[in-house]
Protein backbone atom coordinates (compact mmCIF):
# COMPACT_ATOMS: atom_id res chain seq x y z
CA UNK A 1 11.96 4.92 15.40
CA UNK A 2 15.70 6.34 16.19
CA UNK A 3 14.16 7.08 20.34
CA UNK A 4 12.84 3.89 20.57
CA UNK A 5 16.30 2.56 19.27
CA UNK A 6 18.58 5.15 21.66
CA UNK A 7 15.99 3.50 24.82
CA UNK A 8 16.80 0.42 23.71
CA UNK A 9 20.50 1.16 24.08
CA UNK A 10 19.97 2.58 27.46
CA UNK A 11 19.11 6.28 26.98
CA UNK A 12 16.85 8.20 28.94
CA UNK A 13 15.48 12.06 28.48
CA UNK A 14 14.96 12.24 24.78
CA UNK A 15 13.77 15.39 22.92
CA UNK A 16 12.47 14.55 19.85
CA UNK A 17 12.26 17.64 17.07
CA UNK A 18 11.56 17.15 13.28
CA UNK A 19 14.67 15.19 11.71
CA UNK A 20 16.65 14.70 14.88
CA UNK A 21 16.63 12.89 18.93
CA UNK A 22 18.84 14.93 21.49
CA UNK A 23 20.19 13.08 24.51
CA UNK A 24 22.83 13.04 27.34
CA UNK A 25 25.44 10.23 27.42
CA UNK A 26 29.06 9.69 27.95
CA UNK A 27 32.02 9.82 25.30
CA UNK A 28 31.05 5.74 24.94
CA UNK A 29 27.94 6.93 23.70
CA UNK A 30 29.41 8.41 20.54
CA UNK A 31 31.16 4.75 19.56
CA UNK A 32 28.23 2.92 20.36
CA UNK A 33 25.72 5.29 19.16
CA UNK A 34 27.68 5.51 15.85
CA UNK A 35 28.57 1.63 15.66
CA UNK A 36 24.53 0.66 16.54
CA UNK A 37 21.98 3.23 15.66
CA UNK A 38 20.25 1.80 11.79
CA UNK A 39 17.83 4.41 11.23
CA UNK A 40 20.39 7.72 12.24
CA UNK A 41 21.99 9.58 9.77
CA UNK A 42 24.33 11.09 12.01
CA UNK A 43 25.54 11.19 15.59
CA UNK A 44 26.69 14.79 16.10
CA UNK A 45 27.68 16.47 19.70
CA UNK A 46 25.77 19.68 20.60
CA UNK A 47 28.31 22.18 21.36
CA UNK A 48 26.16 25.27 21.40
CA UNK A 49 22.94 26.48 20.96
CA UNK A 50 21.87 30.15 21.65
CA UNK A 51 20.30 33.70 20.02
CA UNK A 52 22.01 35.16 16.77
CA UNK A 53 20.38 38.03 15.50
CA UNK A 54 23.56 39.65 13.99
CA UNK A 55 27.68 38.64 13.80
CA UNK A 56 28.57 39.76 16.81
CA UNK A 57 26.03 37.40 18.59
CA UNK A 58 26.88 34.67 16.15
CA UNK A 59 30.77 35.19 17.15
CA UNK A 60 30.55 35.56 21.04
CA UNK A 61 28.32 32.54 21.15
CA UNK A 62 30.83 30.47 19.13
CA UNK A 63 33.78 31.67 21.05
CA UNK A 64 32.30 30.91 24.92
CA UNK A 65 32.58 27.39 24.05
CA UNK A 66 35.54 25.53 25.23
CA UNK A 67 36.57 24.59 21.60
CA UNK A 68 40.37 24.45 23.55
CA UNK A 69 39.18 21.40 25.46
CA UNK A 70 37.98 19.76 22.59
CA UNK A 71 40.71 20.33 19.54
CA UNK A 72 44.00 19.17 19.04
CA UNK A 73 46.51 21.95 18.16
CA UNK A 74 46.62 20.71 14.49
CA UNK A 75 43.04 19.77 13.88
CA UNK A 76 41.57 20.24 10.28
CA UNK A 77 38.46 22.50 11.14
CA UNK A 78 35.71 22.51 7.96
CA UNK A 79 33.05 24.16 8.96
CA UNK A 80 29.74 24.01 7.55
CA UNK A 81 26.29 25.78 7.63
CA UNK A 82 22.89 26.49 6.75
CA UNK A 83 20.18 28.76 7.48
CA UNK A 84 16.36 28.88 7.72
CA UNK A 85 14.01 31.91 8.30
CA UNK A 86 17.03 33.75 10.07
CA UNK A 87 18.24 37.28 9.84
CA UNK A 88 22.11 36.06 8.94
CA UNK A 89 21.44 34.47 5.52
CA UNK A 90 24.45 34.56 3.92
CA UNK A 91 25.93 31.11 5.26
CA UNK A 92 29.28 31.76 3.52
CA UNK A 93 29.50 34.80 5.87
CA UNK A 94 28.00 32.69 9.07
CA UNK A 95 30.61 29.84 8.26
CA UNK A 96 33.43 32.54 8.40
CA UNK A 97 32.44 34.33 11.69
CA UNK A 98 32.33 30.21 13.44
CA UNK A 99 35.76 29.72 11.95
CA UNK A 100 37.16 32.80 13.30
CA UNK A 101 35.80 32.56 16.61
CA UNK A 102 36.99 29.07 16.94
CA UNK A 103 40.41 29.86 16.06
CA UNK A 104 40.34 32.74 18.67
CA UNK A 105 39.21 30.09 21.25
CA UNK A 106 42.32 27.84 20.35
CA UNK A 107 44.36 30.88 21.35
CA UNK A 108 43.51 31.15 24.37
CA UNK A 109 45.42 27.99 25.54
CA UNK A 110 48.02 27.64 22.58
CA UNK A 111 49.26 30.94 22.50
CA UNK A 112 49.83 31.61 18.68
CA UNK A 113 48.27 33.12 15.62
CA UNK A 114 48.15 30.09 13.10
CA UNK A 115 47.75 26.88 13.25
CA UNK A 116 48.57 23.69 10.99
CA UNK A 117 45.56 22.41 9.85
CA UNK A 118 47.22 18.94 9.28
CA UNK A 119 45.52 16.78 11.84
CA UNK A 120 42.08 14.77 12.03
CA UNK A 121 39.18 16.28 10.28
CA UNK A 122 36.87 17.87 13.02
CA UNK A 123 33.23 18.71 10.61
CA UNK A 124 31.63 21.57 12.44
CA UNK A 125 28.86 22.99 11.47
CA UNK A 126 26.23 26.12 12.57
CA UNK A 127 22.76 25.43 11.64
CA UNK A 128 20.72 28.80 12.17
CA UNK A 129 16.66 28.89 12.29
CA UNK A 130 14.46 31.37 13.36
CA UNK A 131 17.42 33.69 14.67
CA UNK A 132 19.00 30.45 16.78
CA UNK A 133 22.15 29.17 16.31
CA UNK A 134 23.09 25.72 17.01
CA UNK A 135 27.00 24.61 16.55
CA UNK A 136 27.29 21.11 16.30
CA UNK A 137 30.33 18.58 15.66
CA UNK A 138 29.93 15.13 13.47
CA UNK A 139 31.65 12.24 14.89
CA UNK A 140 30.09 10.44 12.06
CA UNK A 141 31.79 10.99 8.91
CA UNK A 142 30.34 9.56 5.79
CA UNK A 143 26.45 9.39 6.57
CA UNK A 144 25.62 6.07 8.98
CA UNK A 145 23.49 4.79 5.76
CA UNK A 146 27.02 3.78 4.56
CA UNK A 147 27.46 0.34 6.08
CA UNK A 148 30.65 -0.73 4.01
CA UNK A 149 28.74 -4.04 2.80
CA UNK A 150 26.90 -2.49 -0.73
CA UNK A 151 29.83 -2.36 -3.02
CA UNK A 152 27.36 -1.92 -6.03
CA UNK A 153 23.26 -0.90 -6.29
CA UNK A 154 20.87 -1.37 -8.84
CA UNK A 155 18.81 1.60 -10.29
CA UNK A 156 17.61 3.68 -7.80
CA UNK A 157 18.60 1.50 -4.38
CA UNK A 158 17.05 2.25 -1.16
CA UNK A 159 19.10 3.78 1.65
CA UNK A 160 19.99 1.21 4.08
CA UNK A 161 18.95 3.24 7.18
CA UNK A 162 15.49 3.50 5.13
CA UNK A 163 15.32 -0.08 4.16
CA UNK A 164 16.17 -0.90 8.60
CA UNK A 165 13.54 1.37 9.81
CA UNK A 166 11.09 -0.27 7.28
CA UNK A 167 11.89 -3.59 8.99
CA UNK A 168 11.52 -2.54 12.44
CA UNK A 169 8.16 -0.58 12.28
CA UNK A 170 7.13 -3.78 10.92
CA UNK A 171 7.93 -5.36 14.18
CA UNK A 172 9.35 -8.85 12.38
CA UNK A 173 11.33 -10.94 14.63
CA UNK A 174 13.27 -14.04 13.41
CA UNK A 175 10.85 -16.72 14.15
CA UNK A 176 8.66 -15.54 12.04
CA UNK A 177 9.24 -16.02 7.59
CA UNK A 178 10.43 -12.58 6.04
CA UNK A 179 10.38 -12.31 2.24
CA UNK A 180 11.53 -9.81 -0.08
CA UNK A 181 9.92 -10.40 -3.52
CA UNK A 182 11.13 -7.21 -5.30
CA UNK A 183 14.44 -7.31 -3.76
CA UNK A 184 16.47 -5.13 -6.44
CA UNK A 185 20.08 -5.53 -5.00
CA UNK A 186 19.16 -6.91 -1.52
CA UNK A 187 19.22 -3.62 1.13
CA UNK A 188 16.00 -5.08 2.82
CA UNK A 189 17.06 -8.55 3.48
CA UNK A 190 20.24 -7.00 4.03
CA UNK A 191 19.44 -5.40 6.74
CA UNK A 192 16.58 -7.87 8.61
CA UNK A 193 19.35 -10.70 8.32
CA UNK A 194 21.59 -8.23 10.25
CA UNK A 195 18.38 -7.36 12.49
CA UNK A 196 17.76 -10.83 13.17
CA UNK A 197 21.09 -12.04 13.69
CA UNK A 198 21.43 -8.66 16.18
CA UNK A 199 24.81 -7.59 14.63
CA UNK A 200 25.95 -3.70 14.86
CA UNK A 201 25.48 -1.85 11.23
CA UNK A 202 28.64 0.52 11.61
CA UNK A 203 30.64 -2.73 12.19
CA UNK A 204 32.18 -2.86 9.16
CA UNK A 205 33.05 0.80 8.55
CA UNK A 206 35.44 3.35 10.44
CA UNK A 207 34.03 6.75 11.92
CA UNK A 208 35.27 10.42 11.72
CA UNK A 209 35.67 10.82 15.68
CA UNK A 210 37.85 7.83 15.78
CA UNK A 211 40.69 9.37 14.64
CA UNK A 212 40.30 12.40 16.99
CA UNK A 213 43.13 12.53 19.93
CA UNK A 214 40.79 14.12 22.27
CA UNK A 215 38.24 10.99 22.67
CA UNK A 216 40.21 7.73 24.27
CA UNK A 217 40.67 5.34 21.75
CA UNK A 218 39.54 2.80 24.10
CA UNK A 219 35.71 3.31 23.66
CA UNK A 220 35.96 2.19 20.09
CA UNK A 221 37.90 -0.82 20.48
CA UNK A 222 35.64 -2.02 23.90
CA UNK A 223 32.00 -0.83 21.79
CA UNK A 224 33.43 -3.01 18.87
CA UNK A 225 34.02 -5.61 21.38
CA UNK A 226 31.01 -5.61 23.17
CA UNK A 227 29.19 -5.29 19.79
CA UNK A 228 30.72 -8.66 18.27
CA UNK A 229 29.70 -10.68 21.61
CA UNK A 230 26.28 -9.50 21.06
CA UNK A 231 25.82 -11.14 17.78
CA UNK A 232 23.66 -13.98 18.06
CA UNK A 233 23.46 -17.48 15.77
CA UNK A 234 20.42 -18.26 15.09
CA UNK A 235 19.27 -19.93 12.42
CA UNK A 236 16.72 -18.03 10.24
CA UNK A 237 16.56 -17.82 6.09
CA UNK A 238 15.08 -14.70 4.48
CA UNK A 239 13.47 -14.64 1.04
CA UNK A 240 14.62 -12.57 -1.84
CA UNK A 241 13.44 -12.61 -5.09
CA UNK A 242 13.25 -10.69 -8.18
CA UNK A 243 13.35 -11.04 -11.83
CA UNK A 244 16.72 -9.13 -12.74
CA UNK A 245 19.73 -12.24 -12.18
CA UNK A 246 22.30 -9.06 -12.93
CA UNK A 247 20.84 -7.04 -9.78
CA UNK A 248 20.77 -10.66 -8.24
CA UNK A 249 23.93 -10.70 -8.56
CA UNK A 250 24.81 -7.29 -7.24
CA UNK A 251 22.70 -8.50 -4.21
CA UNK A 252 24.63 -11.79 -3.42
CA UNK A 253 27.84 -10.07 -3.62
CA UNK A 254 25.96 -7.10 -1.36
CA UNK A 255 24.80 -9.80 1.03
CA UNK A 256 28.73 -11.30 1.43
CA UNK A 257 30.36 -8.05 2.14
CA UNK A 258 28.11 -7.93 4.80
CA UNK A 259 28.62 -11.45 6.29
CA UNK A 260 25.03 -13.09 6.03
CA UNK A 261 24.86 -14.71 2.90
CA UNK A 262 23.97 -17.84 5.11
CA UNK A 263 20.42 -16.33 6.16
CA UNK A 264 18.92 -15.01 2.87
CA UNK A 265 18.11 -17.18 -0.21
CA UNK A 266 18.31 -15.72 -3.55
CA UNK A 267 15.89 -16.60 -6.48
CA UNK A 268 15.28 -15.33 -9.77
CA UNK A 269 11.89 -15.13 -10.48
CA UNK A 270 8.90 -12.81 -11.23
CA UNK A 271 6.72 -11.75 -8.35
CA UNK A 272 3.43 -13.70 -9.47
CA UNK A 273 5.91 -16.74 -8.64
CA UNK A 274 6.28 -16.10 -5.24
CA UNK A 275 4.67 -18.39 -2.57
CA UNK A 276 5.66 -20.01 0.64
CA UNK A 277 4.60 -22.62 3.15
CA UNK A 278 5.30 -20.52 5.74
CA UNK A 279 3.11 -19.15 8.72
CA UNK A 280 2.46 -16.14 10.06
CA UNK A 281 5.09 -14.76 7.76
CA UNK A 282 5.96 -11.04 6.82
CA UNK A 283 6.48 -9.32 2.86
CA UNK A 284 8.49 -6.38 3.16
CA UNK A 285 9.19 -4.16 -0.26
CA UNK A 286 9.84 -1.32 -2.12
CA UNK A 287 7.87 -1.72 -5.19
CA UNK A 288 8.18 0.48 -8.64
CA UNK A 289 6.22 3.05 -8.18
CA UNK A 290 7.11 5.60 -11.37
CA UNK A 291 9.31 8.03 -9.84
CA UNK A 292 12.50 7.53 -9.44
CA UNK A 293 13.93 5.83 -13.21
CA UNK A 294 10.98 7.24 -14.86
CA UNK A 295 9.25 3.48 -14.80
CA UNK A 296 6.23 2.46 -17.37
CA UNK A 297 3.11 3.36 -15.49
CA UNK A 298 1.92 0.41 -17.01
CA UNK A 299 4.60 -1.93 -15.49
CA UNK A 300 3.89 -0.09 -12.15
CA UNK A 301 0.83 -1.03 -12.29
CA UNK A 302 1.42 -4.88 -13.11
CA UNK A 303 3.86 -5.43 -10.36
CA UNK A 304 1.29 -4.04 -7.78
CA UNK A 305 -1.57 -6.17 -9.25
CA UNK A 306 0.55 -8.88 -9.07
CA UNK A 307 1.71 -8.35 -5.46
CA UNK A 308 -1.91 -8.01 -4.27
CA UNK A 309 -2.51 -10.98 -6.02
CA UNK A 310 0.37 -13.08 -4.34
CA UNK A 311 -0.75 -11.35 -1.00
CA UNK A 312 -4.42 -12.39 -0.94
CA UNK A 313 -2.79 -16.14 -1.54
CA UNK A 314 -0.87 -15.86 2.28
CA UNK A 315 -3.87 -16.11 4.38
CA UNK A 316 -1.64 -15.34 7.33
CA UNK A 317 1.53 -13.38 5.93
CA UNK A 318 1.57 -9.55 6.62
CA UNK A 319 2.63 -7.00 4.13
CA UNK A 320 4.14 -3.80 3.94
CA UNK A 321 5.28 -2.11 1.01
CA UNK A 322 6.64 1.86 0.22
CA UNK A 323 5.33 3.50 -2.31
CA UNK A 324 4.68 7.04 -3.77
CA UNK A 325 1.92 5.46 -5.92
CA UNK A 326 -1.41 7.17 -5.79
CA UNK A 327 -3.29 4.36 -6.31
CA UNK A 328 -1.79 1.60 -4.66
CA UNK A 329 -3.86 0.71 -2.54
CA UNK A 330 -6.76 0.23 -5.47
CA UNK A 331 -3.94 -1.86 -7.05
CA UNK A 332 -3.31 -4.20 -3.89
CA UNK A 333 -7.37 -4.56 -3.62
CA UNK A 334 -7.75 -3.22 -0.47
CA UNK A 335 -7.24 -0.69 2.07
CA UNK A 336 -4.21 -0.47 4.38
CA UNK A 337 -4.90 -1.01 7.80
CA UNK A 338 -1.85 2.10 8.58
CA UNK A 339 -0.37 4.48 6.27
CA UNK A 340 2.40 6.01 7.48
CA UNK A 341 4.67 9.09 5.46
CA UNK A 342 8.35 8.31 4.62
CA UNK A 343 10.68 10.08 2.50
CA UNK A 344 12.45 8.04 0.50
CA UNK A 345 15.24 10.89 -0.50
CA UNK A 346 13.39 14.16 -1.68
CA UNK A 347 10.35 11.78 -2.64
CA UNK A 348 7.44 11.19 -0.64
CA UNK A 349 6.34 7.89 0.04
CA UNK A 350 3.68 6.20 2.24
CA UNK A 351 4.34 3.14 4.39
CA UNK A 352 1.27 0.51 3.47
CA UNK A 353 1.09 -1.89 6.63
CA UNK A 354 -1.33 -5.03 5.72
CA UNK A 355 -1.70 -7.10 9.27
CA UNK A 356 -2.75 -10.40 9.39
């Protein structure tokens, strides 16, 4: 999902690996990467990757970078790490080794033994598997799930980069009805009302790298910019239901900070209430499933009887729903036409997709 968004913004040449996309782009790519991508965590530069079987290796390979060219005199360095399956395990020790080398870049061009660490915060951090180092800096910040609109959750909320990839696999586009009926505190219409109306997600929030000296501050103001004049007004409503008013609440206030309250209706009611006159319309939602507050089995259960039952009623809606219920599909009353695995955190879900 996060290639077919970076082709979408122009991007070519993708490698694709288990939990990340590398490409080539410009310094605008890190505003608008970090100001557009919805299902990315985080937009991080590649600044090395090469062999470490020992310290020496690990500190060479850290110091041929131009780190120089890239940090202020002053900059706050915090350097992170982790390591899988590699000979240097003690990440504490790895972490060091990057920090020193680093530093003895930086002398190279300044000239002196210390430096004031009283400038932006630059996160660096060496990731080692299988014996290969990879140095990478976050231009990020907070993680890009953090849209600055969801000033409160409910019980266990869904992460908003989860809740936007679970609208675009579904392929929904704004002509078409979109309906939430176990809406909790609103992340999925949330985000398809943002989706539909094509605004930016990091819109409303500020990013680590803009506050480093070294990128020109111009590519953040022009990708806001450009980002704003892309937003488009049409006229859509999405449906969101569910039968808590207080995490109704938390969703209207949710779906103001964000700045489409205008495109999603809000009702209080249970889910065997739900119906619309709609065609051709899409249910997307994240339904109890037992896990993550330690739900009644027996509610579980209910709420995906009842969905089924409210689905079989749409003769043309679509549904998909996450869940890490075994038996949901028994529940719904028939057999997905896709599965597909999600996490959602540490817990593994499946992605039901009901075409019609």
């Amino acid at each position: 999902m996060l290639a077919h968004e970076l082709r979408v913004l122009g991007y070519t040449h993708l490698s694709t690996e288990n939990g990340r996309v590398s490409f080539q782009g410009p310094a605008s790519a890190i505003a608008e990467c970090n100001l557009w991508l919805r299902t990315a965590d985080r937009v991080l530069i590649t600044m090395a990757r090469f062999p470490a079987h020992d310290f020496e290796e690990l500190f060479q390979g850290t110091l041929a970078v131009q780190w120089e060219e890239h940090l202020p005199l002053n900059a706050n360095m915090h350097v992170l790490g982790k390591s899988v399956k590699s000979k240097l395990h003690s990440v504490p020790a790895c972490q060091s080794i990057v920090k020193k080398a680093i530093v003895e870049a930086m002398k190279r061009k300044h000239r002196r033994n210390r430096f004031e660490e009283s400038g932006a915060e630059y996160r660096i951090e060496v990731s080692l598997l299988k014996d290969i180092a990879t140095i990478t800096m976050d231009t990020s910040g907070h993680g890009l799930h953090k849209r600055g609109y969801r000033r409160e959750a409910g019980n266990a909320p869904l992460k908003e980069t989860l809740a936007a990839g679970l609208v675009l696999l579904s392929r929904w586009r704004q002509d078409s009805p979109l309906a939430d009926p176990l809406c909790g505190s609103g992340t999925i219409p949330i985000e398809a009302a943002m989706i539909g109306r094509n605004r930016a997600p990091g819109l409303r929030r500020d990013f680590a790298a803009e506050k480093w000296p070294t990128l020109p501050a111009h590519i953040w103001s022009d990708a806001r910019e450009q980002a704003k004049a892309a937003e488009r007004g049409d006229r859509f409503t999405v449906l969101a239901s569910d039968i808590d008013e207080k995490v109704l609440r938390v969703a209207r206030q949710n779906a103001r900070a964000a700045g489409v309250q205008d495109l999603i209706r809000f009702e209080q009611k249970e889910i065997a209430q739900f119906h619309s006159h709609g065609k051709k319309g899409f249910i997307i939602c994240n339904p109890p499933y037992g896990e993550r507050m330690g739900e009644d089995p027996q509610v579980v259960e209910e709420v995906c009887r009842a969905l089924g039952t409210v689905y079989s009623g749409l003769d043309d809606w679509s549904l998909f729903a996450l869940s890490a219920y075994p038996h949901f599909e028994r529940l719904i009353g028939r057999k997905a036409d896709r599965r597909r695995k999600l996490y959602n955190g540490n817990i593994l879900c499946y992605y039901y997709q009901y075409r019609r």
